[in-house]
PDB file of N, CA and C in Angstrom:
ATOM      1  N   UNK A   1     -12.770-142.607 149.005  1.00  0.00           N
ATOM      2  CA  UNK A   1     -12.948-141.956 150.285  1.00  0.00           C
ATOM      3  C   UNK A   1     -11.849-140.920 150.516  1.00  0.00           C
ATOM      4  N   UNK A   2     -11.213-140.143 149.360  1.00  0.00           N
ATOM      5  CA  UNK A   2     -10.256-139.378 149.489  1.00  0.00           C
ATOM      6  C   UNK A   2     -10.760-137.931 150.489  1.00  0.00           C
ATOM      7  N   UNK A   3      -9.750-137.830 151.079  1.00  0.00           N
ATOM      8  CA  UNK A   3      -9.808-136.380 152.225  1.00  0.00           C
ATOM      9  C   UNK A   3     -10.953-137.063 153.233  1.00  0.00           C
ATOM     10  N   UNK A   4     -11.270-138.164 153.709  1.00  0.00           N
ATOM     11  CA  UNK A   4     -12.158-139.281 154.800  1.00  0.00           C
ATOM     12  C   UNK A   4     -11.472-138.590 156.100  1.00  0.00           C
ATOM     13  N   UNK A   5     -10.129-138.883 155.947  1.00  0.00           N
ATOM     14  CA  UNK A   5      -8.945-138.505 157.359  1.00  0.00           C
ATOM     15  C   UNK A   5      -9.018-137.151 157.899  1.00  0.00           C
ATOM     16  N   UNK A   6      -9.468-136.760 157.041  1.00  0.00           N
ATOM     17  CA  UNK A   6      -9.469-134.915 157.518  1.00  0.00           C
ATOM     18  C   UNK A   6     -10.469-134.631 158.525  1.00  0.00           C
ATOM     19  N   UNK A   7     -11.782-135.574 158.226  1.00  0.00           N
ATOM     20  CA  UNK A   7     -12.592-135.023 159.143  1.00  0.00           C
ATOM     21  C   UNK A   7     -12.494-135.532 160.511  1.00  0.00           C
ATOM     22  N   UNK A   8     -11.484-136.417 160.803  1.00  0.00           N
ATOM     23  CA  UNK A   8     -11.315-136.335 162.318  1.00  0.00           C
ATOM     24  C   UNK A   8     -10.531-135.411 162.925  1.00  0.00           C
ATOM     25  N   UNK A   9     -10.185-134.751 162.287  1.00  0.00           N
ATOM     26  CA  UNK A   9      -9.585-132.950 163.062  1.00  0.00           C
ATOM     27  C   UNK A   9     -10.947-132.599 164.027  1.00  0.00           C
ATOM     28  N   UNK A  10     -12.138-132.987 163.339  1.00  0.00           N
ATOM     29  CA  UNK A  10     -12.907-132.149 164.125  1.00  0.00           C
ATOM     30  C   UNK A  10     -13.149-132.579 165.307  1.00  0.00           C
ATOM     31  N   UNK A  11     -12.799-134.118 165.772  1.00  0.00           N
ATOM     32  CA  UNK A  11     -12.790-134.900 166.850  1.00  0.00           C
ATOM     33  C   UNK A  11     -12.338-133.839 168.135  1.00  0.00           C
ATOM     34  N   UNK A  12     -13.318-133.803 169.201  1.00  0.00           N
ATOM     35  CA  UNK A  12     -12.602-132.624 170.102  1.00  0.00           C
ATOM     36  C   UNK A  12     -11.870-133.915 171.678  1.00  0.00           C
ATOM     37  N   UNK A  13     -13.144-134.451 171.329  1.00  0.00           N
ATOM     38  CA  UNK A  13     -13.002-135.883 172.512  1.00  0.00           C
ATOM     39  C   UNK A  13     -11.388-136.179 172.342  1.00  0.00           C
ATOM     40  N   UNK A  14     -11.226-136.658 174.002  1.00  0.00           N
ATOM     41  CA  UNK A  14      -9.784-137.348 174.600  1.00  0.00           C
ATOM     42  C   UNK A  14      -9.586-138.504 173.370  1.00  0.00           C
ATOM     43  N   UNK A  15      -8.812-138.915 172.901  1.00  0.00           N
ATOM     44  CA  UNK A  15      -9.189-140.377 172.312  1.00  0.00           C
ATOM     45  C   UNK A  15      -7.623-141.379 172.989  1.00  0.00           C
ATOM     46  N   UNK A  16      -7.872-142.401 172.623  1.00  0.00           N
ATOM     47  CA  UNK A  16      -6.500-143.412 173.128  1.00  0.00           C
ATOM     48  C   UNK A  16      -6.384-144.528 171.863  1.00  0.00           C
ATOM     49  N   UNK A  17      -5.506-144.842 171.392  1.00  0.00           N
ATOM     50  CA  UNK A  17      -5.205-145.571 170.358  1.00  0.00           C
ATOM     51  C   UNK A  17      -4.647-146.959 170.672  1.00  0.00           C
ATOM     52  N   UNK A  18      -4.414-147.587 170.764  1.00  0.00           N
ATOM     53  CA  UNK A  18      -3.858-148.909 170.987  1.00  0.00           C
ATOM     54  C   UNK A  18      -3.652-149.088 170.012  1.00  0.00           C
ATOM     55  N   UNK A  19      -2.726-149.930 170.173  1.00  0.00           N
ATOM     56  CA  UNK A  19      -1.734-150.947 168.888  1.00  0.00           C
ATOM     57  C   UNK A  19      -0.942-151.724 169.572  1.00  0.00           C
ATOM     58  N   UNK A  20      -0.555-152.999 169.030  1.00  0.00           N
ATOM     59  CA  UNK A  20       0.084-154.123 169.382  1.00  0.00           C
ATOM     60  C   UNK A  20       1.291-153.747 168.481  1.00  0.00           C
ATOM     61  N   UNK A  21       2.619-153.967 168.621  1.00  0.00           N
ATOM     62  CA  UNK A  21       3.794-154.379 168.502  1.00  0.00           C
ATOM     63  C   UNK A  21       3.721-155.330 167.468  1.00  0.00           C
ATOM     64  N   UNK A  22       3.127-156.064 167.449  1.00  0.00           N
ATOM     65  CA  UNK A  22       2.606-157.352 166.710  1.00  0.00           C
ATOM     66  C   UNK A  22       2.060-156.654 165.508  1.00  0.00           C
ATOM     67  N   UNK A  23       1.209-156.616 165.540  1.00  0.00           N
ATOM     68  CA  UNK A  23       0.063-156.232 164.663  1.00  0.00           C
ATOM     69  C   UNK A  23       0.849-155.839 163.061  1.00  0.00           C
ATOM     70  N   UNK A  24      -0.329-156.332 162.086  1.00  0.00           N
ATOM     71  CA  UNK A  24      -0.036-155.866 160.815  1.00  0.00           C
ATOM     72  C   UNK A  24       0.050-154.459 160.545  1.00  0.00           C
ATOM     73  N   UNK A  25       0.754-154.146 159.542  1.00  0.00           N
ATOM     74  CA  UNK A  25       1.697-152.942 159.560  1.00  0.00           C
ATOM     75  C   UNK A  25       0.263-151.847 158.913  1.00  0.00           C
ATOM     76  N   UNK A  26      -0.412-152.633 158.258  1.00  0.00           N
ATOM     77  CA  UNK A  26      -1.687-151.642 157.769  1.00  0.00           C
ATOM     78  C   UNK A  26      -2.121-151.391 158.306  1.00  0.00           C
ATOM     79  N   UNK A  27      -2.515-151.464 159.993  1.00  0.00           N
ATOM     80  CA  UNK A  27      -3.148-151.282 161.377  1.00  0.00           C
ATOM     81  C   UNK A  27      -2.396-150.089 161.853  1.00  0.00           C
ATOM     82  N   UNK A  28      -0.652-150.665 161.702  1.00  0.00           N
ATOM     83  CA  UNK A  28       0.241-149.250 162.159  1.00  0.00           C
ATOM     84  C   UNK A  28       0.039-148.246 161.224  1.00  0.00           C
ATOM     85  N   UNK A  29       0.013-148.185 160.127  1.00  0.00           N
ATOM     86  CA  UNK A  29       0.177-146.944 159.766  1.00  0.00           C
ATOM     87  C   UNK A  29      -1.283-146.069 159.666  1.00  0.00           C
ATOM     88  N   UNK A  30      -2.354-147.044 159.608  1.00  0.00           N
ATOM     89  CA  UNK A  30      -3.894-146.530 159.858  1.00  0.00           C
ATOM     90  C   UNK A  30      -3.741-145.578 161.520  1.00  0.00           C
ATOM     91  N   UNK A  31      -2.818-146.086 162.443  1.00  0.00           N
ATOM     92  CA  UNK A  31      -3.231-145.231 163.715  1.00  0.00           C
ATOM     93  C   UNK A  31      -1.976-144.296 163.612  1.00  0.00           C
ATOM     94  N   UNK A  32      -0.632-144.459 162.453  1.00  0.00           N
ATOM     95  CA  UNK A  32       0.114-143.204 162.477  1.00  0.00           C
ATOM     96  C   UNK A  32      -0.890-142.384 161.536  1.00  0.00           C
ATOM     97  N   UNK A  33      -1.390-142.379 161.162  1.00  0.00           N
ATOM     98  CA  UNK A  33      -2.361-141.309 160.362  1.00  0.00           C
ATOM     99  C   UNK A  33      -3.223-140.927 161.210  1.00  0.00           C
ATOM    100  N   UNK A  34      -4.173-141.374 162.127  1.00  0.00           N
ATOM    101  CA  UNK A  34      -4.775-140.848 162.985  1.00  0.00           C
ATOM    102  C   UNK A  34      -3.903-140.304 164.048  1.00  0.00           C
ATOM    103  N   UNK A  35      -3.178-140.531 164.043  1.00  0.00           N
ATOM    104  CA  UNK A  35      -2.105-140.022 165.441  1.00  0.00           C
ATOM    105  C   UNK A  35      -2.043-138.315 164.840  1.00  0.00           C
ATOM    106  N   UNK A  36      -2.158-138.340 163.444  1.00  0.00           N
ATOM    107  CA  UNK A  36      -1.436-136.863 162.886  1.00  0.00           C
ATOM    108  C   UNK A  36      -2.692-135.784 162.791  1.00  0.00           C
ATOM    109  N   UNK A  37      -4.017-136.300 163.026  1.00  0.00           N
ATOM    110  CA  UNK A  37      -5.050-135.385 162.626  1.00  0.00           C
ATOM    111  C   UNK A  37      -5.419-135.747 164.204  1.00  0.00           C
ATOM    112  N   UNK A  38      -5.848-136.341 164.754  1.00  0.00           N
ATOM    113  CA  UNK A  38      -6.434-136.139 165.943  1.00  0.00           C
ATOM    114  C   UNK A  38      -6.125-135.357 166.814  1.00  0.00           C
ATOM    115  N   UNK A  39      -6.949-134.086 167.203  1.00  0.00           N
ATOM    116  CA  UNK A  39      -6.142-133.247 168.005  1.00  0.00           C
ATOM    117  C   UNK A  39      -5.651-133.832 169.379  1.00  0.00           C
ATOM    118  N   UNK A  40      -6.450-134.150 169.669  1.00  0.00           N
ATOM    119  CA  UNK A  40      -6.588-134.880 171.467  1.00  0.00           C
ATOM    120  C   UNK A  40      -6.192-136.324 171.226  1.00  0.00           C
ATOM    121  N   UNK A  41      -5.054-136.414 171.401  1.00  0.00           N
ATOM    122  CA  UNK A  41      -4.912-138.162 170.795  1.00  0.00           C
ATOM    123  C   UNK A  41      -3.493-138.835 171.612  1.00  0.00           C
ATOM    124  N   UNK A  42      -3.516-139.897 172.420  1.00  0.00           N
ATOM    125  CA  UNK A  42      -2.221-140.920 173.338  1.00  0.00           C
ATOM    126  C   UNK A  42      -2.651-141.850 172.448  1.00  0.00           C
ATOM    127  N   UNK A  43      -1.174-142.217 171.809  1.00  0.00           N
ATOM    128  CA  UNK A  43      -1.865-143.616 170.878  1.00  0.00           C
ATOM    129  C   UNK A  43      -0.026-144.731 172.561  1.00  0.00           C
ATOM    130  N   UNK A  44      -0.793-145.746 172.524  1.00  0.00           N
ATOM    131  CA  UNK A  44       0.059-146.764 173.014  1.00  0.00           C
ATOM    132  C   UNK A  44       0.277-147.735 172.211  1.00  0.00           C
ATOM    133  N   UNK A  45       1.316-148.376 172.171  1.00  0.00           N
ATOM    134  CA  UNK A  45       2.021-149.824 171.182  1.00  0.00           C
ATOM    135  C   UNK A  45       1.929-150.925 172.509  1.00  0.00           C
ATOM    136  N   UNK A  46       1.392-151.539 172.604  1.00  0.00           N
ATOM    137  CA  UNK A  46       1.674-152.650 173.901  1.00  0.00           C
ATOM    138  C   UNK A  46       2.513-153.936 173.264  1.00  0.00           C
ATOM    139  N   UNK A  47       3.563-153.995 173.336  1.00  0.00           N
ATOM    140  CA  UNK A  47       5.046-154.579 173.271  1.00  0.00           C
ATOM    141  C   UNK A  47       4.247-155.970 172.840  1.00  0.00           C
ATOM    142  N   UNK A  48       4.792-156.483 171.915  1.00  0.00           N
ATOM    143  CA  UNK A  48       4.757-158.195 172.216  1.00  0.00           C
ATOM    144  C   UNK A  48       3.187-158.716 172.151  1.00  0.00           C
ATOM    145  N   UNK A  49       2.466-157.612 171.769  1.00  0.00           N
ATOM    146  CA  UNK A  49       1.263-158.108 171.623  1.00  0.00           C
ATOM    147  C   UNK A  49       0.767-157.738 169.754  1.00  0.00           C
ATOM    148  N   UNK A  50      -0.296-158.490 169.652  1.00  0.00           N
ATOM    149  CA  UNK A  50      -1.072-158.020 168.054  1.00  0.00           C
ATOM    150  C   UNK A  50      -2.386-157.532 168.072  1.00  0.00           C
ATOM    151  N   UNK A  51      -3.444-157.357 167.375  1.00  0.00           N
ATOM    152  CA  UNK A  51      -4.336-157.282 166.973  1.00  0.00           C
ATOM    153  C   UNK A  51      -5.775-157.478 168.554  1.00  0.00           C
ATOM    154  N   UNK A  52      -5.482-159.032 168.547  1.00  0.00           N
ATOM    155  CA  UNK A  52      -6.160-159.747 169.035  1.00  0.00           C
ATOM    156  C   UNK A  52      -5.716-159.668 170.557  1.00  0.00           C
ATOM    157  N   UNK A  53      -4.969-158.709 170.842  1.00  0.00           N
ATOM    158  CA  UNK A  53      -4.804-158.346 172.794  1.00  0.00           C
ATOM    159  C   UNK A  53      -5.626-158.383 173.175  1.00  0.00           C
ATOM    160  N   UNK A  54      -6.976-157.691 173.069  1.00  0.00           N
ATOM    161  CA  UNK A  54      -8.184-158.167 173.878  1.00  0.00           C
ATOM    162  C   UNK A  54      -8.681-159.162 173.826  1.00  0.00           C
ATOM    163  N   UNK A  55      -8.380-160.358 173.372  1.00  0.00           N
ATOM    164  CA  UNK A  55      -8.981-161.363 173.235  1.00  0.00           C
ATOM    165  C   UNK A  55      -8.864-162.722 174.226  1.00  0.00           C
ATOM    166  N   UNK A  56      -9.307-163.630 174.596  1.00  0.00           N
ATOM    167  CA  UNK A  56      -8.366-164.204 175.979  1.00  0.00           C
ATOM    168  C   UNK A  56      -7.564-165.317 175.531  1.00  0.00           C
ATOM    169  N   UNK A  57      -7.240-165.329 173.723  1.00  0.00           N
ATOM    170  CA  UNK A  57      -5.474-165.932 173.468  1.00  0.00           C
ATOM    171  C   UNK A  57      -4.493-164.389 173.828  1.00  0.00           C
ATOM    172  N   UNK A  58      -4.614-163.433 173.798  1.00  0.00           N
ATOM    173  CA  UNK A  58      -4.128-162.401 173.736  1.00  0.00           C
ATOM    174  C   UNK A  58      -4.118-162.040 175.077  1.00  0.00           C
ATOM    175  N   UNK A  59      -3.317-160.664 175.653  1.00  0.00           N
ATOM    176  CA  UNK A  59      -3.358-160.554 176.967  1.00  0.00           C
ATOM    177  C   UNK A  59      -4.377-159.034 177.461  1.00  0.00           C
ATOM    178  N   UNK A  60      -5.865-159.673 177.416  1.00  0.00           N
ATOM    179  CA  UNK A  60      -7.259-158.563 177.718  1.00  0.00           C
ATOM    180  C   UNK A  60      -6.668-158.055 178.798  1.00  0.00           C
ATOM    181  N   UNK A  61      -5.760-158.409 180.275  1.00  0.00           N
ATOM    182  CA  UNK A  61      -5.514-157.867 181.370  1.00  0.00           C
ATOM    183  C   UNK A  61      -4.520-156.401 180.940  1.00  0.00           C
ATOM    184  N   UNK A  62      -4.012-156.960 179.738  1.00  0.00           N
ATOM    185  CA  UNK A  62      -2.898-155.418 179.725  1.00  0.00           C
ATOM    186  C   UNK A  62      -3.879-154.367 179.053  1.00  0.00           C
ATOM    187  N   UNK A  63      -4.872-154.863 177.643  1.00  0.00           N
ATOM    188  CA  UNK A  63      -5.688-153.940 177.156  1.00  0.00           C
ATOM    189  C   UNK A  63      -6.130-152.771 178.485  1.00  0.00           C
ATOM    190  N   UNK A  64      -6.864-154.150 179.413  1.00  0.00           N
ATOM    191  CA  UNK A  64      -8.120-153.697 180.762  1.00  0.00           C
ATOM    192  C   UNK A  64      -6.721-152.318 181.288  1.00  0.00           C
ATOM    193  N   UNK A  65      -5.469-152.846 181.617  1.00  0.00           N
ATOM    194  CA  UNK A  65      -4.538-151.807 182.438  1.00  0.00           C
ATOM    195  C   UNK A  65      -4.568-150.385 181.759  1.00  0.00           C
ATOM    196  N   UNK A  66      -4.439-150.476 180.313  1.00  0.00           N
ATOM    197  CA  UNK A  66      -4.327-149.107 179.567  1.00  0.00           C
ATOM    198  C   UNK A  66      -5.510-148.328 179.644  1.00  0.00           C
ATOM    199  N   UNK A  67      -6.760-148.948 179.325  1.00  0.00           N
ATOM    200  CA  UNK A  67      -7.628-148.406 179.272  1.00  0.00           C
ATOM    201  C   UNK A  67      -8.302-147.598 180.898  1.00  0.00           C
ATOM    202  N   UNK A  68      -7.862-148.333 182.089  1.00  0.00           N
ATOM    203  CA  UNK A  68      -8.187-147.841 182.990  1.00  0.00           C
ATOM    204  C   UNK A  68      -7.181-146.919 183.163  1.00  0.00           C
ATOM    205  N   UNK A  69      -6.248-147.080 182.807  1.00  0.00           N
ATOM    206  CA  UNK A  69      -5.288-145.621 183.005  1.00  0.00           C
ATOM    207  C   UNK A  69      -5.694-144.210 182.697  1.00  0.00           C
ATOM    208  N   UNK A  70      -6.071-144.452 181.031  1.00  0.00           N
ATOM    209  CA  UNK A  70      -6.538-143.928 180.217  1.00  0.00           C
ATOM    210  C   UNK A  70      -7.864-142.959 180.827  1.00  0.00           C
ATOM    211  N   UNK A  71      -8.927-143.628 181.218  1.00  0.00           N
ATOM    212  CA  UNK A  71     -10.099-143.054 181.546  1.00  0.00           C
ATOM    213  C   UNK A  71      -9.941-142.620 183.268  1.00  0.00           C
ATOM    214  N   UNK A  72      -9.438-142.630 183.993  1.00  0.00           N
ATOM    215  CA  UNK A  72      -8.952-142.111 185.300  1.00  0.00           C
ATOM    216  C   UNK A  72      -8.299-141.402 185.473  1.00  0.00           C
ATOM    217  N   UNK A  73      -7.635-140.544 184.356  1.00  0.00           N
ATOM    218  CA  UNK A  73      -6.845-139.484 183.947  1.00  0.00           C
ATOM    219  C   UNK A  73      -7.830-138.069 184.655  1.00  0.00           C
ATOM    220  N   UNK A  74      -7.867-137.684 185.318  1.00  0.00           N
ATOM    221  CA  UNK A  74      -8.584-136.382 185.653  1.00  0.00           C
ATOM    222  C   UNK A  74      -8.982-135.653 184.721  1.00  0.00           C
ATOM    223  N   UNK A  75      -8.632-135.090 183.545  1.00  0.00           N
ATOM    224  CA  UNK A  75      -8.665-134.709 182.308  1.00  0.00           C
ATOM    225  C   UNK A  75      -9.854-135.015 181.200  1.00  0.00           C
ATOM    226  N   UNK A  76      -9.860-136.594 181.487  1.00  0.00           N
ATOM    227  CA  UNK A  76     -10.829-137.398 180.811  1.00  0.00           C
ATOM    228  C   UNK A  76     -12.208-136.626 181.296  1.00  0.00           C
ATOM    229  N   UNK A  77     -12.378-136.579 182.584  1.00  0.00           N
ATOM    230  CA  UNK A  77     -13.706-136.401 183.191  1.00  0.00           C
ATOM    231  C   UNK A  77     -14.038-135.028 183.484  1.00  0.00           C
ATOM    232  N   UNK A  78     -13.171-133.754 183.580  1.00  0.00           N
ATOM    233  CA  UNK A  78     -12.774-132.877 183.222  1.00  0.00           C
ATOM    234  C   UNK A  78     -11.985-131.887 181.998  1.00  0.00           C
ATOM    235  N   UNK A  79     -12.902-132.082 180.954  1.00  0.00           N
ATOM    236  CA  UNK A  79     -12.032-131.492 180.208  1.00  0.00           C
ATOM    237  C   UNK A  79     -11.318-130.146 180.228  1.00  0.00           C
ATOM    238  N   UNK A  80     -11.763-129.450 181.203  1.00  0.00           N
ATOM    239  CA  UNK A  80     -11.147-127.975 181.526  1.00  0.00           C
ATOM    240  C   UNK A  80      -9.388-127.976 182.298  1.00  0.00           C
ATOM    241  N   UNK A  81      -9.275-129.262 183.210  1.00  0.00           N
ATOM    242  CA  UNK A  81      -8.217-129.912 183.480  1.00  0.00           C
ATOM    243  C   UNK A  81      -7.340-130.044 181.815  1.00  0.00           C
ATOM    244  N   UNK A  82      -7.633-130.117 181.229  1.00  0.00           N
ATOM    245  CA  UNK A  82      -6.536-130.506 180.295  1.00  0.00           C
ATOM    246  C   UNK A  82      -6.010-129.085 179.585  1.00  0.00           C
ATOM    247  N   UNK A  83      -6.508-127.987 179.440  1.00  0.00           N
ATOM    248  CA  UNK A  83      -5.607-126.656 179.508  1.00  0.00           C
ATOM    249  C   UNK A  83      -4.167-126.657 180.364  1.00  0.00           C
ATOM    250  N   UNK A  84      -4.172-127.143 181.465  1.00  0.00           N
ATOM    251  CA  UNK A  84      -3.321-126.921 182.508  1.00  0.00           C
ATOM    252  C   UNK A  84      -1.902-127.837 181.948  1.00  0.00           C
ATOM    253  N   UNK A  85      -2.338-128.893 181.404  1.00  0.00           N
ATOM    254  CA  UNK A  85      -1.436-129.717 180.744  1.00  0.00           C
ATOM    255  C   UNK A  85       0.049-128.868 179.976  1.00  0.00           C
TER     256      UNK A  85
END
C-alpha cells in the first residue's frame, strides 16, 4: 500500500484525531502521519487515557467533551469561517 498516505492530502473536510496518552505507540505514530498530510487536521492526546476511551471501562464522557467541542466550532458548519482563522 506504498504512497496509501498521500491520498489524504486530498481530504478538504475539518477532521479531529484523538489519541489516548495510553495507547499503543503504532496508533501514535499512524495519527503523527496523518497529522502531516491532512490539510484541515486538530489531532488531541486525552491524558491518561488508551485506545478504548470510548468505551464505558474507558472515560466515553471525555471522548463525548472533545468531540462536542470539536463539531460546535463555527468553522465546522461554516467552512468559509475558517479563512478568517
Amino acid at each position: 500500500m506504498k504512497g496509501t498516505l498521500e491520498h489524504f492530502k486530498a481530504v478538504r473536510a475539518e477532521v479531529l484525531l484523538l489519541g489516548g496518552s495510553e495507547s499503543p505507540s503504532f496508533l501514535k505514530h499512524t495519527l503523527d502521519a496523518l497529522s502531516r498530510v491532512l490539510p484541515n487536521v486538530e489531532r488531541v492526546e486525552l491524558q491518561g487515557l488508551s485506545h478504548g476511551a470510548a468505551l464505558d471501562g474507558g472515560k466515553p464522557e471525555r471522548v463525548a467533551q472533545e468531540l462536542r467541542r470539536f463539531f460546535l466550532q463555527p468553522e465546522i458548519h461554516n467552512p468559509k469561517l475558517a479563512d478568517v482563522r
